[in-house]
C-alpha atoms as a PDB file:
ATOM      1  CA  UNK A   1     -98.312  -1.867 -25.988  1.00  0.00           C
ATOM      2  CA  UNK A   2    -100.213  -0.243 -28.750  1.00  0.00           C
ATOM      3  CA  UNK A   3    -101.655   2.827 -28.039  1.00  0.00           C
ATOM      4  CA  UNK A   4    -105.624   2.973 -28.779  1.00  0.00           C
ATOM      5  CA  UNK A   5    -107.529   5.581 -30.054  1.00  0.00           C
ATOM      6  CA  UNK A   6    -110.370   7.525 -28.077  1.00  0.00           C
ATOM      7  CA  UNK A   7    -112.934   6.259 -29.712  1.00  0.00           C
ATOM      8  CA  UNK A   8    -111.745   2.752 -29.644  1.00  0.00           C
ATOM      9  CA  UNK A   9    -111.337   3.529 -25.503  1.00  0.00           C
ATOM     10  CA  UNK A  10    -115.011   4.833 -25.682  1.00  0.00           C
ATOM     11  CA  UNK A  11    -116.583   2.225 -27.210  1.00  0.00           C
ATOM     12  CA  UNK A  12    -114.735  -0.605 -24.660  1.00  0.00           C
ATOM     13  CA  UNK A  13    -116.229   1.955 -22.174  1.00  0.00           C
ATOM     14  CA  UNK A  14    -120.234   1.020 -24.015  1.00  0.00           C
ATOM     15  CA  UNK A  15    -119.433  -2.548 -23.107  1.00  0.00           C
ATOM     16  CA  UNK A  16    -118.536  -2.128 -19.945  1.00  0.00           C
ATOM     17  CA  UNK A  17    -120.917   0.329 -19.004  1.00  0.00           C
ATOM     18  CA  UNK A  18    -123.765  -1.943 -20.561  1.00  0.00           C
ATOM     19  CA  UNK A  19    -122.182  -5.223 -18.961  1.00  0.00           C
ATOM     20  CA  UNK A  20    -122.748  -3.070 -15.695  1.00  0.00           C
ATOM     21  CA  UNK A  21    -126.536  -2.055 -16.346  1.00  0.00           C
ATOM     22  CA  UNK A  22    -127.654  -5.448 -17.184  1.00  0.00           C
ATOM     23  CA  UNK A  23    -125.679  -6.418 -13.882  1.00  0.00           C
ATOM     24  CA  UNK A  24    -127.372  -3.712 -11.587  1.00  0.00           C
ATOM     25  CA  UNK A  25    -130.958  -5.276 -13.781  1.00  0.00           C
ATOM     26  CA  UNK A  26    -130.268  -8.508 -12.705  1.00  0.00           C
ATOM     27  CA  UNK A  27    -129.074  -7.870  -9.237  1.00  0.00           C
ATOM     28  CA  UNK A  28    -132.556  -5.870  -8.822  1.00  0.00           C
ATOM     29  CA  UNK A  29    -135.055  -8.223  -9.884  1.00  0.00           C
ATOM     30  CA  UNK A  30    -133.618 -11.024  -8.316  1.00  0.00           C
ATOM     31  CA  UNK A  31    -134.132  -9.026  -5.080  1.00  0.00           C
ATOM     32  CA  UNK A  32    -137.612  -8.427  -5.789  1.00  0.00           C
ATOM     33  CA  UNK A  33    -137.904  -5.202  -7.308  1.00  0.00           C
ATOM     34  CA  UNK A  34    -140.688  -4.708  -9.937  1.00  0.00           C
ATOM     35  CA  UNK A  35    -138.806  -3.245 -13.344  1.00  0.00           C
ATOM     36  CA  UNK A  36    -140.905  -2.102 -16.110  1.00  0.00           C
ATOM     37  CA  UNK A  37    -138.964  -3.848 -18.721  1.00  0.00           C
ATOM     38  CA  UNK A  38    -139.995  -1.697 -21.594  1.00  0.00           C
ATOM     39  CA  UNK A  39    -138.618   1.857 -20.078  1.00  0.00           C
ATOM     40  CA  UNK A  40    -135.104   0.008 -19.363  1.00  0.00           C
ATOM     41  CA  UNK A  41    -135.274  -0.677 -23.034  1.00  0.00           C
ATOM     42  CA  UNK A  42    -135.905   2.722 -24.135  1.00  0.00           C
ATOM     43  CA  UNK A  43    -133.344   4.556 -21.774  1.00  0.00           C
ATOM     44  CA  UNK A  44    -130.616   1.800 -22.241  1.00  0.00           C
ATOM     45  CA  UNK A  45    -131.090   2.840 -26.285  1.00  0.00           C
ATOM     46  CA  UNK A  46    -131.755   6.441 -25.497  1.00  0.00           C
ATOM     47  CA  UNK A  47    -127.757   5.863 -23.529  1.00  0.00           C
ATOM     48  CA  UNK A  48    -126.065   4.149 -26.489  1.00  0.00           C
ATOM     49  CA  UNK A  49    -127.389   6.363 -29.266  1.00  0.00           C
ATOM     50  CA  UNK A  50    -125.954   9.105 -27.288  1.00  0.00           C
ATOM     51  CA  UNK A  51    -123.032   7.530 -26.744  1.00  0.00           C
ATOM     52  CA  UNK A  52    -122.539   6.221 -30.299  1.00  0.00           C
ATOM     53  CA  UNK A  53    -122.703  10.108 -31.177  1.00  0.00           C
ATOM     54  CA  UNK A  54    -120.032  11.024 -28.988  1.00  0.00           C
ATOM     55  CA  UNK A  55    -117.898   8.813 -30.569  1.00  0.00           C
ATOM     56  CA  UNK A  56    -118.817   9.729 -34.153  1.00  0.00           C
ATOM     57  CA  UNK A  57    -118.150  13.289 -32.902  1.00  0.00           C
ATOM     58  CA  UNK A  58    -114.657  12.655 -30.907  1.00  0.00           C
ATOM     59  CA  UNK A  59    -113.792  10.570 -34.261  1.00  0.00           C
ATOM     60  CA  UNK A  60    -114.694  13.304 -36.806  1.00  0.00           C
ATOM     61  CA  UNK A  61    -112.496  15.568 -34.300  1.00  0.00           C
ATOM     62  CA  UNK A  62    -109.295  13.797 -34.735  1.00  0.00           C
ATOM     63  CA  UNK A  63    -106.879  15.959 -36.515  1.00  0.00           C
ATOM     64  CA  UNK A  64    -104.338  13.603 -38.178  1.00  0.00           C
ATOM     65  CA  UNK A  65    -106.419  12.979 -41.037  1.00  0.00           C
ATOM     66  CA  UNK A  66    -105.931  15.942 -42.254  1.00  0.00           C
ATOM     67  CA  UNK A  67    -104.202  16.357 -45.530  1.00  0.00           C
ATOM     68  CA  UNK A  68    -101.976  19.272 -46.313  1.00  0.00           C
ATOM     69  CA  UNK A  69    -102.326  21.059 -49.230  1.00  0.00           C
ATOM     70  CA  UNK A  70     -99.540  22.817 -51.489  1.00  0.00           C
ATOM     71  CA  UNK A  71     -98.492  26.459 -51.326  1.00  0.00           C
ATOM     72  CA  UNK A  72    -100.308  27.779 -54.005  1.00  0.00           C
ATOM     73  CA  UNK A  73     -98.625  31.160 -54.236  1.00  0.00           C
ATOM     74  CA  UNK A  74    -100.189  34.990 -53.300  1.00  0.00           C
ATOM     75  CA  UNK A  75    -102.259  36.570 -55.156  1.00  0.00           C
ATOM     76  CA  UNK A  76     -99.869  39.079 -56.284  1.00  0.00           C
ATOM     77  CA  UNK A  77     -99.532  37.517 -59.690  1.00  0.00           C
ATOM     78  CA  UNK A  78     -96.398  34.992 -58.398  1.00  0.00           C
ATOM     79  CA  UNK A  79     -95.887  31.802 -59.923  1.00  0.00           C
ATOM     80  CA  UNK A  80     -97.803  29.410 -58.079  1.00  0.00           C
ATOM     81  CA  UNK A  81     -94.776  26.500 -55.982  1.00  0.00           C
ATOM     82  CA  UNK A  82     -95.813  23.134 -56.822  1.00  0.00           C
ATOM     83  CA  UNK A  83     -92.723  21.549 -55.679  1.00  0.00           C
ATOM     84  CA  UNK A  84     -94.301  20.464 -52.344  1.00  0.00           C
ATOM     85  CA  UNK A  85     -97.140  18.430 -54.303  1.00  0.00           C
ATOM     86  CA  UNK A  86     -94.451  17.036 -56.281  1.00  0.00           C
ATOM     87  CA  UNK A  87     -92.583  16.034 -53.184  1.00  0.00           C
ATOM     88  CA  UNK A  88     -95.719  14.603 -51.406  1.00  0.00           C
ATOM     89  CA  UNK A  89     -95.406  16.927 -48.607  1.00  0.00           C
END
């Protein structure tokens, strides 16, 4: 089983969670309930721009993209080691 990412585990979390809303939507006006249709639209987008910025956030977070760069000496005048760009380390 591959292992997925937070984000990807966040954003099956936005479908579910939205499955679930229109759900609860349904379930209400079918028993009667009045629902002004216009503030559900504005807190359901209000909910997944939020949520679309946590994931931006938790994905600009991750550390593995990270790329190392080579030792580039001190500054005491020694000759800079370029051996580990060389290496691709």
């Amino acid at each position: 089983m591959i292992r997925r990412r937070p984000v990807q585990r966040l954003t099956s979390m936005l479908v579910g969670a939205t499955i679930a809303a229109l759900g609860a939507i349904t379930i209400a006006v079918l028993s009667g309930k009045s629902i002004d249709v216009e503030l559900v639209w504005i807190i359901g987008l209000a909910a997944v721009g939020g949520w679309l910025l946590l994931t931006a956030v938790i994905a600009g977070m991750r550390g593995d993209n990270t790329t190392r760069t080579p030792s580039l000496g001190t500054d005491h005048g020694e000759p800079r080691d370029l051996s580990e760009a060389a290496s691709g380390n």
